[in-house]
Protein backbone atom coordinates (compact mmCIF):
# COMPACT_ATOMS: atom_id res chain seq x y z
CA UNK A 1 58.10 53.50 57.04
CA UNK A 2 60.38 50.38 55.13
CA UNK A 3 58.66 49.02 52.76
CA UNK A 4 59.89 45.59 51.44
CA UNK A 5 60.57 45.17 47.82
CA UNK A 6 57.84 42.99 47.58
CA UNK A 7 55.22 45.54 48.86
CA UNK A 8 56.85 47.85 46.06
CA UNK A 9 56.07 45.41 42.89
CA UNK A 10 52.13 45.23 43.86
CA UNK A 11 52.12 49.37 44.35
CA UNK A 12 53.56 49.41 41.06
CA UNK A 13 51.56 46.84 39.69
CA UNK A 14 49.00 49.18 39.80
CA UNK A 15 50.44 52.35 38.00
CA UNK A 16 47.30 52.05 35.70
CA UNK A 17 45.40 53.63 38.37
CA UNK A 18 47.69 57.26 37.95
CA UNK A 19 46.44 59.81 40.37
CA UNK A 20 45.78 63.04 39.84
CA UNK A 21 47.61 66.09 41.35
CA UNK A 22 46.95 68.41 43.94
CA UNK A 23 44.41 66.48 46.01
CA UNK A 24 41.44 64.45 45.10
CA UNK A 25 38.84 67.46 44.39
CA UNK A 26 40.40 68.20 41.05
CA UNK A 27 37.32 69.13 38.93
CA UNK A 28 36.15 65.69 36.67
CA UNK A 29 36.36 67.83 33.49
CA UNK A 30 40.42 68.50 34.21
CA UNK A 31 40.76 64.28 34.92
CA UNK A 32 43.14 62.73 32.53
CA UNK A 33 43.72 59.14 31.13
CA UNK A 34 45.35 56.92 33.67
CA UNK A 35 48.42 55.87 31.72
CA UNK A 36 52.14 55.83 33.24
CA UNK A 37 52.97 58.08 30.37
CA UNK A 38 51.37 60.52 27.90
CA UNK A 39 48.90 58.75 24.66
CA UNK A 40 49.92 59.81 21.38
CA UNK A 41 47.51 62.60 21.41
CA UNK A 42 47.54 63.55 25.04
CA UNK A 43 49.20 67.12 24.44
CA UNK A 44 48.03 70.17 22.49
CA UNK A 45 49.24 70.42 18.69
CA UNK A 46 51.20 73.68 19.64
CA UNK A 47 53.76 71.56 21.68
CA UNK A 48 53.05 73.64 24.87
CA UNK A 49 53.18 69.63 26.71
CA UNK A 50 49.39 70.63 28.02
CA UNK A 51 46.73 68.24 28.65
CA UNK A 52 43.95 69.27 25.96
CA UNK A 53 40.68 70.62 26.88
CA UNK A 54 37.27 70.00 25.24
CA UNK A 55 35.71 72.94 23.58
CA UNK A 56 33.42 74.09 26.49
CA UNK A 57 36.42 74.39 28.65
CA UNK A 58 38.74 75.94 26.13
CA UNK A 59 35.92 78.96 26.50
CA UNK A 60 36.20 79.10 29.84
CA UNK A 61 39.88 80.56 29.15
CA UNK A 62 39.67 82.56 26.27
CA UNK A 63 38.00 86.18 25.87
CA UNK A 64 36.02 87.81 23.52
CA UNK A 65 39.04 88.33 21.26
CA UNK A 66 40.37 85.01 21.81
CA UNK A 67 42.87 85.64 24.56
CA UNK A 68 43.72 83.37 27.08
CA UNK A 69 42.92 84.66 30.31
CA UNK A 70 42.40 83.48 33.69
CA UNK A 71 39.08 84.63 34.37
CA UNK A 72 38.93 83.11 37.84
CA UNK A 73 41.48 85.31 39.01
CA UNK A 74 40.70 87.15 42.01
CA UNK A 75 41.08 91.41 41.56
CA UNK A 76 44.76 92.34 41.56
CA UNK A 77 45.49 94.10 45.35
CA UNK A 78 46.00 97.58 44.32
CA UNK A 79 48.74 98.03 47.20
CA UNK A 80 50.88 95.64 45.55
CA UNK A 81 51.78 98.57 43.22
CA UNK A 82 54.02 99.73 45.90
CA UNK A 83 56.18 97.19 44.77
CA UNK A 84 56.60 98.33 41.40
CA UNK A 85 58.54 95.28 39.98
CA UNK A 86 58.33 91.26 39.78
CA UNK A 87 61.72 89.62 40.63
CA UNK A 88 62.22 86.08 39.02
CA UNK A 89 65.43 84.48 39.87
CA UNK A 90 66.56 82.85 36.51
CA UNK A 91 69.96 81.51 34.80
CA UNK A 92 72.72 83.74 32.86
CA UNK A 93 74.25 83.01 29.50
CA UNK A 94 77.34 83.51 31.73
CA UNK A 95 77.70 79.75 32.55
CA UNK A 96 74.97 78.38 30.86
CA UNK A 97 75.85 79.00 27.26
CA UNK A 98 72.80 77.02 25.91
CA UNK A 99 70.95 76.34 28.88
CA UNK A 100 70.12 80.09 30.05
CA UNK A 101 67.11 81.88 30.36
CA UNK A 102 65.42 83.66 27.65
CA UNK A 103 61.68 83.92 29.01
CA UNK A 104 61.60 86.40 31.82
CA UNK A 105 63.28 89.57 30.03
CA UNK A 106 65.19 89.35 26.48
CA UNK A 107 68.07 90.96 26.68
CA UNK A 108 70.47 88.33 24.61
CA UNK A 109 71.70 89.87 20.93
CA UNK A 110 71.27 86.05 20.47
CA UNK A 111 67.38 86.13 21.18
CA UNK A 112 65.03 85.51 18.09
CA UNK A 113 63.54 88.33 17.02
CA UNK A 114 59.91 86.51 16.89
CA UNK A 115 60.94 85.22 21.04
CA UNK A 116 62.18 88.90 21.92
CA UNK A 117 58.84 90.43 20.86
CA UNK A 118 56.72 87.94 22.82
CA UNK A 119 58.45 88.59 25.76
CA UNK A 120 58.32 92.46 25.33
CA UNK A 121 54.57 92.62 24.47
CA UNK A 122 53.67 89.68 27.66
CA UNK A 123 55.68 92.28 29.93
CA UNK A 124 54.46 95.68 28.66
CA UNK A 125 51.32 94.43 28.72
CA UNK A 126 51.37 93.68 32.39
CA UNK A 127 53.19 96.70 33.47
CA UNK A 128 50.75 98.65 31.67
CA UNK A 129 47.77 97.01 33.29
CA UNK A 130 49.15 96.28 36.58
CA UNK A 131 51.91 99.23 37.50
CA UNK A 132 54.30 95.81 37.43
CA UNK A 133 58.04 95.93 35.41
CA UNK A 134 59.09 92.47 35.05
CA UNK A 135 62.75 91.52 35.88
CA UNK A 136 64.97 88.60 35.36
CA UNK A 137 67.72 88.36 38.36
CA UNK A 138 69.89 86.94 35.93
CA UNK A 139 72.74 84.65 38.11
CA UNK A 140 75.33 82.02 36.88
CA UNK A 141 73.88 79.55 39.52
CA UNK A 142 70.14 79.76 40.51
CA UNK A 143 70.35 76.95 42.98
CA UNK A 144 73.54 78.25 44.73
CA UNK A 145 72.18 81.89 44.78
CA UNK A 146 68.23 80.78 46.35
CA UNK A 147 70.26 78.44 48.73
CA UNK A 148 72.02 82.21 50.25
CA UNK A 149 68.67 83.94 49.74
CA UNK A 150 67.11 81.31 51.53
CA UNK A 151 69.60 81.50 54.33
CA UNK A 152 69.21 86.04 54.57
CA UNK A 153 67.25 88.24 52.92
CA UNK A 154 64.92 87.65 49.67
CA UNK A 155 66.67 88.24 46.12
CA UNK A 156 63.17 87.19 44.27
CA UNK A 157 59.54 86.72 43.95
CA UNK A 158 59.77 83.60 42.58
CA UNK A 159 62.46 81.29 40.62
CA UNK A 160 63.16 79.02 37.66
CA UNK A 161 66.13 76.63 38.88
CA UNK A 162 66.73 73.37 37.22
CA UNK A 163 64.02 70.82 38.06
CA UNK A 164 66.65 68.43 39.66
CA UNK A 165 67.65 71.20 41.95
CA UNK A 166 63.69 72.76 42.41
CA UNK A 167 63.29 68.76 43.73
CA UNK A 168 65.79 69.34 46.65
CA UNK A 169 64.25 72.56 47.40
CA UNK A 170 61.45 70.77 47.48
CA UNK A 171 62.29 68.35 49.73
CA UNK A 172 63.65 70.42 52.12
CA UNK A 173 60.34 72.27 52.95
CA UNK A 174 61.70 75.49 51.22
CA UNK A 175 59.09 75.83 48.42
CA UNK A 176 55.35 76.65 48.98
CA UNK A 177 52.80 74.22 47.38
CA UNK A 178 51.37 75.64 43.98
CA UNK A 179 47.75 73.97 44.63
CA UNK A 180 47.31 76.20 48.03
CA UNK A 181 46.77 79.48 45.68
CA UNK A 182 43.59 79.40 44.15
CA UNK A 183 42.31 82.61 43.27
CA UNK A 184 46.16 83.26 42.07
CA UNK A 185 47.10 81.18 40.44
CA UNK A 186 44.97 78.33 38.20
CA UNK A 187 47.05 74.93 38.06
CA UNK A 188 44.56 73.34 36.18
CA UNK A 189 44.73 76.08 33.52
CA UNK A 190 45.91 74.93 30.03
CA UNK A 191 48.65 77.15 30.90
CA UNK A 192 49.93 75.16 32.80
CA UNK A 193 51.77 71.45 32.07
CA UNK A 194 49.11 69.02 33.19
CA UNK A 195 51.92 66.77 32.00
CA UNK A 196 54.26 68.22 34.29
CA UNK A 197 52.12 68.46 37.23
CA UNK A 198 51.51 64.49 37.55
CA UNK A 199 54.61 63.65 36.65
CA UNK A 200 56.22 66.19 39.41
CA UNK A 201 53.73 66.04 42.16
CA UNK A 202 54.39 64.23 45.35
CA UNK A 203 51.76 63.58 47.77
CA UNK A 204 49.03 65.44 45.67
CA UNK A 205 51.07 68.50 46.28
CA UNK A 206 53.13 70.71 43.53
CA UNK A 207 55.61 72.17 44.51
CA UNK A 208 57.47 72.94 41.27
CA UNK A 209 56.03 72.84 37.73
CA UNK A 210 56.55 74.09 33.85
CA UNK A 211 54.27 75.40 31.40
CA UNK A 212 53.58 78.43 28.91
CA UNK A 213 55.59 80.25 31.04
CA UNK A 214 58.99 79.11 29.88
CA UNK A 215 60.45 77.42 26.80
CA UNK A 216 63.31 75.60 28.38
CA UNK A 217 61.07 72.07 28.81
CA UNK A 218 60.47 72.44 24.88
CA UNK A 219 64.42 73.51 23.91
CA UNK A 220 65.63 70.06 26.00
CA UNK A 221 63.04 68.03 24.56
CA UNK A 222 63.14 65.96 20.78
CA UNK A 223 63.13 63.63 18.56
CA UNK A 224 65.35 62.68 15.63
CA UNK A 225 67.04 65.02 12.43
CA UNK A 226 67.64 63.48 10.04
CA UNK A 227 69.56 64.33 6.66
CA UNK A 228 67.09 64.43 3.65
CA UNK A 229 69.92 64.59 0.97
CA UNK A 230 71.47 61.20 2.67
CA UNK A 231 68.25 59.43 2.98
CA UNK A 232 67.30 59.80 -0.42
CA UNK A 233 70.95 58.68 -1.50
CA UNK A 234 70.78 55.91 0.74
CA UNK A 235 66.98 54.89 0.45
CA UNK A 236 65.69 56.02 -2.41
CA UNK A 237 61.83 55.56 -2.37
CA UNK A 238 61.56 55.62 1.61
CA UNK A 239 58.89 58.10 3.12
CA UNK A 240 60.10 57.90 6.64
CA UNK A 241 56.94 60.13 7.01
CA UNK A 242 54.60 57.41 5.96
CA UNK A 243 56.70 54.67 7.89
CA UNK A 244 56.36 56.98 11.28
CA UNK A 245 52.21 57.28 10.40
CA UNK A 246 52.11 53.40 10.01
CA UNK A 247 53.79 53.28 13.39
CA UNK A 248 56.40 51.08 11.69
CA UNK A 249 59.28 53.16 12.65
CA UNK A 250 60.54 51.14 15.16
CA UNK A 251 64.00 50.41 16.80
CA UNK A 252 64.79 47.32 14.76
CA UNK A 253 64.03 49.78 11.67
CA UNK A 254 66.23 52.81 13.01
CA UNK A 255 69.24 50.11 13.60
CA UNK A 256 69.16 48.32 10.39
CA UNK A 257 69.10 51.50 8.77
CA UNK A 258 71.93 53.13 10.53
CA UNK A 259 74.23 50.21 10.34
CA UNK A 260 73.65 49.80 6.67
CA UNK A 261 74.92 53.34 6.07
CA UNK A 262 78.02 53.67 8.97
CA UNK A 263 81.20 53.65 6.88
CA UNK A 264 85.24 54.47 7.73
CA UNK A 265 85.37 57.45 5.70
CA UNK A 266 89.02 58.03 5.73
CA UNK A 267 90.10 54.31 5.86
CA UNK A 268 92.17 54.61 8.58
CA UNK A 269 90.27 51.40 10.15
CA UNK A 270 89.34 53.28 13.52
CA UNK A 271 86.07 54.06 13.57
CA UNK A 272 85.71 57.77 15.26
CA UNK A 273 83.92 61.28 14.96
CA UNK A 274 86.02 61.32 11.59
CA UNK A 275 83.98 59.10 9.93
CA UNK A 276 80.39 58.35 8.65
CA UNK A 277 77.64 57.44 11.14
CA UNK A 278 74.16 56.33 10.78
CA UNK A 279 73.31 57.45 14.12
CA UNK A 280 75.20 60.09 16.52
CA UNK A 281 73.76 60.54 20.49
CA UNK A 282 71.06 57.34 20.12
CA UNK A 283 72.20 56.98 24.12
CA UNK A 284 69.74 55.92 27.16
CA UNK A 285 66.97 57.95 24.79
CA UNK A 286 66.39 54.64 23.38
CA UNK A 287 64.94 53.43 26.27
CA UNK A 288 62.33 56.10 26.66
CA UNK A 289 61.26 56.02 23.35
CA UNK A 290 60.28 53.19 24.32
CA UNK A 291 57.62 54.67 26.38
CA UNK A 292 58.84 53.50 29.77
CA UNK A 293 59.78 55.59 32.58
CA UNK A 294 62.64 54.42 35.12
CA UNK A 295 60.50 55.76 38.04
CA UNK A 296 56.62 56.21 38.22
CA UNK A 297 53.96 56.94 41.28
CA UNK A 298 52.14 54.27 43.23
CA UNK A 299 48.38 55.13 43.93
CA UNK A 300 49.54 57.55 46.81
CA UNK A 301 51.23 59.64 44.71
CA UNK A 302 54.48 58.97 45.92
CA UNK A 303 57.64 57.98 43.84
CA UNK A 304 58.11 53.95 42.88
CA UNK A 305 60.62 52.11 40.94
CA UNK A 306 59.10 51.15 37.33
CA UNK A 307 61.95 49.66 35.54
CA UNK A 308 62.14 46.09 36.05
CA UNK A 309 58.36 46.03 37.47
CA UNK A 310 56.65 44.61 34.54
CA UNK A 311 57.92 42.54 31.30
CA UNK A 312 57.89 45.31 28.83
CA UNK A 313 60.45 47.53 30.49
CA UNK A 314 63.07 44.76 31.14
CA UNK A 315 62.92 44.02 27.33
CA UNK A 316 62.42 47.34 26.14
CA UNK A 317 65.78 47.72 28.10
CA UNK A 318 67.56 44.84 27.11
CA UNK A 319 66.60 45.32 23.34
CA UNK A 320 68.07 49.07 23.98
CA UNK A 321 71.28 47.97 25.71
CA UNK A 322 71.83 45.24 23.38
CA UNK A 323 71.52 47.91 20.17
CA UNK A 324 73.57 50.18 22.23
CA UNK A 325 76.35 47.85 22.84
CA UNK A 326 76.93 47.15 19.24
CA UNK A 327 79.60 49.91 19.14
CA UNK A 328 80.88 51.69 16.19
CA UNK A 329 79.10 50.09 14.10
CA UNK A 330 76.09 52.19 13.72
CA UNK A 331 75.81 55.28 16.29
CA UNK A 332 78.63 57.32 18.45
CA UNK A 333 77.88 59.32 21.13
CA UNK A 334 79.65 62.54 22.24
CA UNK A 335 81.68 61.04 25.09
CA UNK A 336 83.08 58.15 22.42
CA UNK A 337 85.03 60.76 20.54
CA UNK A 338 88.80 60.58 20.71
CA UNK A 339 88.87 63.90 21.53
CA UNK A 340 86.80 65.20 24.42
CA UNK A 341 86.78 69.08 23.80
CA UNK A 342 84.18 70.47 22.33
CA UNK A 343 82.28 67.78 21.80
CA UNK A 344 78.81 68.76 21.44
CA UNK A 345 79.83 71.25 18.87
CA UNK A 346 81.74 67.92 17.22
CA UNK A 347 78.29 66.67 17.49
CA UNK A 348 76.34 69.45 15.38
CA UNK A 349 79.62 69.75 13.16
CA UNK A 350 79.38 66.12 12.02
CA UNK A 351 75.75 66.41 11.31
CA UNK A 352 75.85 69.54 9.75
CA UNK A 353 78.82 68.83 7.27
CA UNK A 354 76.76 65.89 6.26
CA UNK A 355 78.55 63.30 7.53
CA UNK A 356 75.89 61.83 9.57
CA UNK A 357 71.88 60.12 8.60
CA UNK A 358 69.93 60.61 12.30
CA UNK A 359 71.36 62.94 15.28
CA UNK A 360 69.46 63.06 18.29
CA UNK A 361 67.77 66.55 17.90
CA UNK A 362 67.02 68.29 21.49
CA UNK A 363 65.67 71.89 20.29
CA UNK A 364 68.95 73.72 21.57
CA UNK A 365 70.77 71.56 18.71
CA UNK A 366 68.08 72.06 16.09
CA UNK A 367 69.13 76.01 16.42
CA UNK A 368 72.89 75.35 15.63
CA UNK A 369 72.12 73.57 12.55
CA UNK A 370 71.53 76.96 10.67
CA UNK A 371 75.19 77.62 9.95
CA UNK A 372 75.41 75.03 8.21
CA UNK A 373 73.68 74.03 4.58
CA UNK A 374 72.12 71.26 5.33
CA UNK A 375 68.67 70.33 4.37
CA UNK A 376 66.99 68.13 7.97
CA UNK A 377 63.85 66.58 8.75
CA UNK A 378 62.45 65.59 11.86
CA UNK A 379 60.60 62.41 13.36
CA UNK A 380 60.31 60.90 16.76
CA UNK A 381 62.81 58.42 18.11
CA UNK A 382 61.60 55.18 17.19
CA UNK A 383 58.98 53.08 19.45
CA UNK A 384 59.97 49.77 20.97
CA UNK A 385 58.16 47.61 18.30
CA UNK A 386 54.90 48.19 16.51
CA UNK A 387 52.77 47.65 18.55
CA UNK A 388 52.96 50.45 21.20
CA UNK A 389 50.93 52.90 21.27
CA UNK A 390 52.52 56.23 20.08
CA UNK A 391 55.79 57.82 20.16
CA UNK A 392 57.55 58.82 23.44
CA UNK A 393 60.87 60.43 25.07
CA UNK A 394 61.84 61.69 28.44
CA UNK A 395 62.18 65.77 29.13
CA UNK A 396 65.76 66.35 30.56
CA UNK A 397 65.98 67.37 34.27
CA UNK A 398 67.79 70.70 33.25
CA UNK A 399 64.45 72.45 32.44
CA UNK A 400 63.03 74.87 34.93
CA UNK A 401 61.17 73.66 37.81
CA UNK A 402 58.69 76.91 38.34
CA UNK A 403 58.93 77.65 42.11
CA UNK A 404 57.62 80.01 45.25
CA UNK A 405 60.71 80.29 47.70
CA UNK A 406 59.30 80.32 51.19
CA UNK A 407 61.05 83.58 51.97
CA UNK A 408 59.13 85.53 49.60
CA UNK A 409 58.02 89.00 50.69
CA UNK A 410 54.09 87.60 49.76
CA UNK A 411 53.61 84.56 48.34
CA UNK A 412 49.82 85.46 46.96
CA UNK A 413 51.58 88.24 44.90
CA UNK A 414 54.08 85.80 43.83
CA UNK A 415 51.45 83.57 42.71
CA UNK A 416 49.37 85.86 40.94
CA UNK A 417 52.10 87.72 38.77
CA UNK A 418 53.54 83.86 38.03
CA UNK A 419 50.04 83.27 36.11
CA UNK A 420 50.04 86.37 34.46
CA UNK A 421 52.81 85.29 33.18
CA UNK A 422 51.96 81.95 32.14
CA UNK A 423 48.94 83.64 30.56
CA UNK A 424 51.36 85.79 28.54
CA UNK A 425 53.10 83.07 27.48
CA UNK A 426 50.32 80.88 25.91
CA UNK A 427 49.08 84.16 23.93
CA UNK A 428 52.18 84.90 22.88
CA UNK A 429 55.77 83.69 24.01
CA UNK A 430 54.71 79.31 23.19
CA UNK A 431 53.48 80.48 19.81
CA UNK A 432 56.80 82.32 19.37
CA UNK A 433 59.02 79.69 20.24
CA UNK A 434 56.98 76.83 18.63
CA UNK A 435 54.90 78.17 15.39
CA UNK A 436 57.59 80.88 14.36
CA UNK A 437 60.92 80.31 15.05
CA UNK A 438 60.47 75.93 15.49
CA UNK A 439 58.49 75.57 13.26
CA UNK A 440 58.42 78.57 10.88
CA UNK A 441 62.44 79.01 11.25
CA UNK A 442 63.78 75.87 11.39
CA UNK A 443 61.43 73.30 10.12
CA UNK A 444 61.65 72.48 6.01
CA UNK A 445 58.07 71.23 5.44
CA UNK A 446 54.85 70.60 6.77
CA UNK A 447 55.35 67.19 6.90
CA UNK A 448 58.47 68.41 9.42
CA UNK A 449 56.26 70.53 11.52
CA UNK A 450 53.24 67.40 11.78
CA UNK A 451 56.11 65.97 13.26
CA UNK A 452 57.35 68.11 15.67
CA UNK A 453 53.67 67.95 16.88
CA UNK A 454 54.05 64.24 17.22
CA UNK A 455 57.23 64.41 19.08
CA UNK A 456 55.96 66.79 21.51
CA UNK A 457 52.69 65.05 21.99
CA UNK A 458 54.89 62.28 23.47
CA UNK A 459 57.12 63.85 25.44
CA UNK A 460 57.16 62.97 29.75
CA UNK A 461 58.91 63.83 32.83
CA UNK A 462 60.95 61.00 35.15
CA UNK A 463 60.95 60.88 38.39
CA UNK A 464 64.33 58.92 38.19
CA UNK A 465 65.91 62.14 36.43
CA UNK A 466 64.76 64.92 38.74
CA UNK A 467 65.18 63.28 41.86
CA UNK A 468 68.78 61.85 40.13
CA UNK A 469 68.46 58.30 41.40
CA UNK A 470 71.66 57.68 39.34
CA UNK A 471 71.63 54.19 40.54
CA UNK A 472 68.61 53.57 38.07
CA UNK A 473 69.99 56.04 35.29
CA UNK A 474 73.37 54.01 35.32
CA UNK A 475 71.63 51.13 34.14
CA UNK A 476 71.25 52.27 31.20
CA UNK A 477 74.66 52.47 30.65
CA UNK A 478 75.48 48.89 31.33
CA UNK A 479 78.14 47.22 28.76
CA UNK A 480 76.95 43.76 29.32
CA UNK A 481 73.53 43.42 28.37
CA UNK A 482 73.08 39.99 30.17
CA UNK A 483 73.67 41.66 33.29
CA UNK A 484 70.94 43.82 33.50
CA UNK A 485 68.78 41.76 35.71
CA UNK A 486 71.54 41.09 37.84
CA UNK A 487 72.41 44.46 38.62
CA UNK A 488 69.77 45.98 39.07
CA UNK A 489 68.39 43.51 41.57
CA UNK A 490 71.84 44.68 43.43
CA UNK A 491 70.45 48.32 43.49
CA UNK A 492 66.72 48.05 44.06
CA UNK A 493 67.67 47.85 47.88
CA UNK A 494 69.95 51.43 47.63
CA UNK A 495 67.11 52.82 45.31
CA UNK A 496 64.30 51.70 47.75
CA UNK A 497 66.10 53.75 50.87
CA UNK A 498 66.27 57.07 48.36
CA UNK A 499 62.67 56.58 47.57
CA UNK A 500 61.61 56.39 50.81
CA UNK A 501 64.14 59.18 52.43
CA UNK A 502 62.45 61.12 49.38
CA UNK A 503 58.82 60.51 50.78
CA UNK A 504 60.01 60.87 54.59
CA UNK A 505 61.80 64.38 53.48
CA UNK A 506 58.10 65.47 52.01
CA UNK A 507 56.12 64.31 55.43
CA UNK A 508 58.65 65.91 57.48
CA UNK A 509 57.91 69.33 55.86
């Protein structure tokens, strides 16, 4: 099945025509806008990364309290009270000291209160309906432990690895398709990440998704803080709000801004995480805020290369590498510092102790700004120029890719008790996480929260970054802006053979 690079460009060419998942009988009223990555507006204002539904659908979810539930659902098999608990295979604090799972049970001291309660009520609600306790297998390595499950005996019902390693899962036939459970579970629900489910859909088939049922895709996912105290020092007057409303906060804007404030604090003429930075962790970000995606679908719904494809992502990414590689004189990143350990906590530190105007704010950071007194705001990263439409950034690859194992004990069972929980967590565990500890915790204004919205509203999933096609992600490391178009004509040929081992690996299955 080689396709020539040639054949590639026209498929791509037509990324307007964006297909929907999970085979062409997707009801019309569940259809979204055809766009290679989400409008300004194309997610609901409580950040869950959902496609919005119009008011006549929204009822067809709610109940007469105002409940999300999945009315649809077929009746719950009374013999699968024999099995008395719910198994999902989900990350430790052990190894993953920010990255661990929070969602399934709470039983972290370092849990919000507000997240710990939604969790409780979602599961004692279910066990009390359904004779079902909910448990967390808690491991240090969810990909390493399925892989042995997958090999013996079943440790789970179903499991949250990292979407990069869900993908090879995936890929190797060892997942069951989400769409082939209706009755169970509801894809289209607003539960689920509509987002998501294009974005991670191969062949019309879903074999690993996000939603209400986990916080992780919102806790990797942001925009910018920035320092309110140092703004007003440094730009007296500005309302960044207002300039992000006029959609003139741009990347030209962000630089010129930065670079006007970057100083050697301690005049030692070496400019390090010592000093005073306009910018820290701008990175390959820049580039999706630009509202380009390395990798998108061609009208099959299999993976293509986007980057390079059309005019606006080669100068979206030569205008990013070209800011980029202006070093030192406006942002730092983590790996720049001169020294290496602990980095990412040199990262908050600087912020926190003031010493920084914009930090790249993923929500895992935006929770270890509380120790220290400083007073942030937040906006999106800044769009290419002014005139594209909304305000975007890419969703890391380290949130959970929602999965069936194909060794489960019963797959419909697994299906069901997975919506019931991704029912539980738009009633309760996405308002937890988002209105009150986000938003009501860590958020200084209104104007702060309006923007969190917006930042959510814009966020998208990359093919390039869960299937790791690090050949396209190195790019955007490049040192030598000027040789973008030469190397990556040198990789399109390597990246063309993973796409297409990446297809051939789902039609095999």
């Amino acid at each position: 099945m080689k396709k020539t690079l040639a054949l590639i460009c026209a498929l791509v060419m037509l990324l307007s025509l964006l297909l929907a998942s999970c085979g062409g009988d997707k009801p019309a009223e569940d259809s979204k806008a055809e766009t290679s990555v989400p409008a300004e507006d194309s997610s609901a204002a409580d950040g869950s990364g959902t496609e919005p539904v119009s008011e006549s659908d929204e009822d067809r979810y709610l109940d007469e309290n105002g409940k999300y539930v999945n009315k649809n659902q077929v009746p719950f098999n009374e013999d699968w009270k024999q099995r008395k608990e719910f198994r999902v295979l989900v990350y430790s604090n052990n190894v993953q000291t920010t990255y661990f799972s929070e969602e399934i049970e709470s039983f972290y001291e370092t849990t919000d209160d507000k997240i710990r309660e939604a969790v409780d009520t979602r599961n004692r609600e279910i066990e009390d309906k359904y004779g079902i306790t909910v448990k967390a297998v808690a491991v240090d390595d969810v990909a390493s432990r399925l892989r042995d499950s997958l090999a013996s005996d079943p440790v789970c019902d179903a499991a949250m690895p990292f979407m990069y390693a869900a993908a090879v899962f995936a890929q190797d036939g060892q997942l069951y398709d989400l769409c082939d459970f209706e009755g169970y579970l509801d894809i289209y629900a607003p539960w689920w990440d509509q987002n998501a489910n294009e974005s991670l859909s191969i062949a019309n088939k879903i074999y690993f998704t996000t939603g209400d049922i986990s916080i992780m895709q919102k806790i990797v996912s942001g925009g910018l803080a920035f320092n309110k105290k140092l703004l007003d020092s440094y730009f007296p007057g500005l309302d960044i709000y207002e300039l992000v409303d006029r959609g003139e906060w741009t990347f030209d804007k962000y630089y010129s801004m930065c670079k006007e404030v970057t100083h050697d604090l301690n005049d030692d003429g070496v400019m390090d995480e010592n000093d005073f930075w306009g910018a820290l962790s701008a990175g390959s970000n820049l580039y999706f805020s630009g509202g380009e995606p390395l990798c998108s679908k061609d009208p099959n719904d299999y993976p293509v290369i986007n980057i390079g494809n059309n005019e606006r992502s080669i100068a979206i990414m030569q205008k990013a590498l070209e800011l980029l590689n202006d070093k030192r004189t406006w942002n730092i990143t983590a790996d720049e510092f001169t020294v290496q350990a602990g980095k990412w906590d040199t990262l908050v530190r600087i912020f926190g102790e003031g010493r920084a105007l914009f930090a790249g704010a993923l929500a895992s950071a935006i929770k270890k700004y509380r120790k220290y007194d400083v007073v942030f705001g937040i906006v999106p990263a800044p769009k290419y120029d002014v005139e594209q439409d909304g305000y975007h950034g890419r969703c890391s690859n380290v949130a959970y890719g929602v999965c069936i194992p194909t060794n489960v004990e019963d797959p419909y069972f697994s299906a069901y008790m997975l919506d019931l929980l991704a029912v539980g967590g738009k009633n309760y565990l996405t308002k937890a996480y988002y209105e009150a500890t986000l938003k009501g915790k860590d958020m200084d204004t209104a104007e702060d929260e309006r923007m969190l919205d917006l930042v959510y509203s814009g966020i998208f999933y990359d093919i390039s970054a869960v299937y790791r096609i690090n050949e396209l992600e190195d790019l955007l490391k490049l040192d030598q802006p000027d040789q973008f178009s030469q190397q990556l004509q040198s990789v399109l040929p390597i990246v063309e053979g993973k796409l297409e081992e990446i297809v051939e690996r789902y039609e095999n299955n």
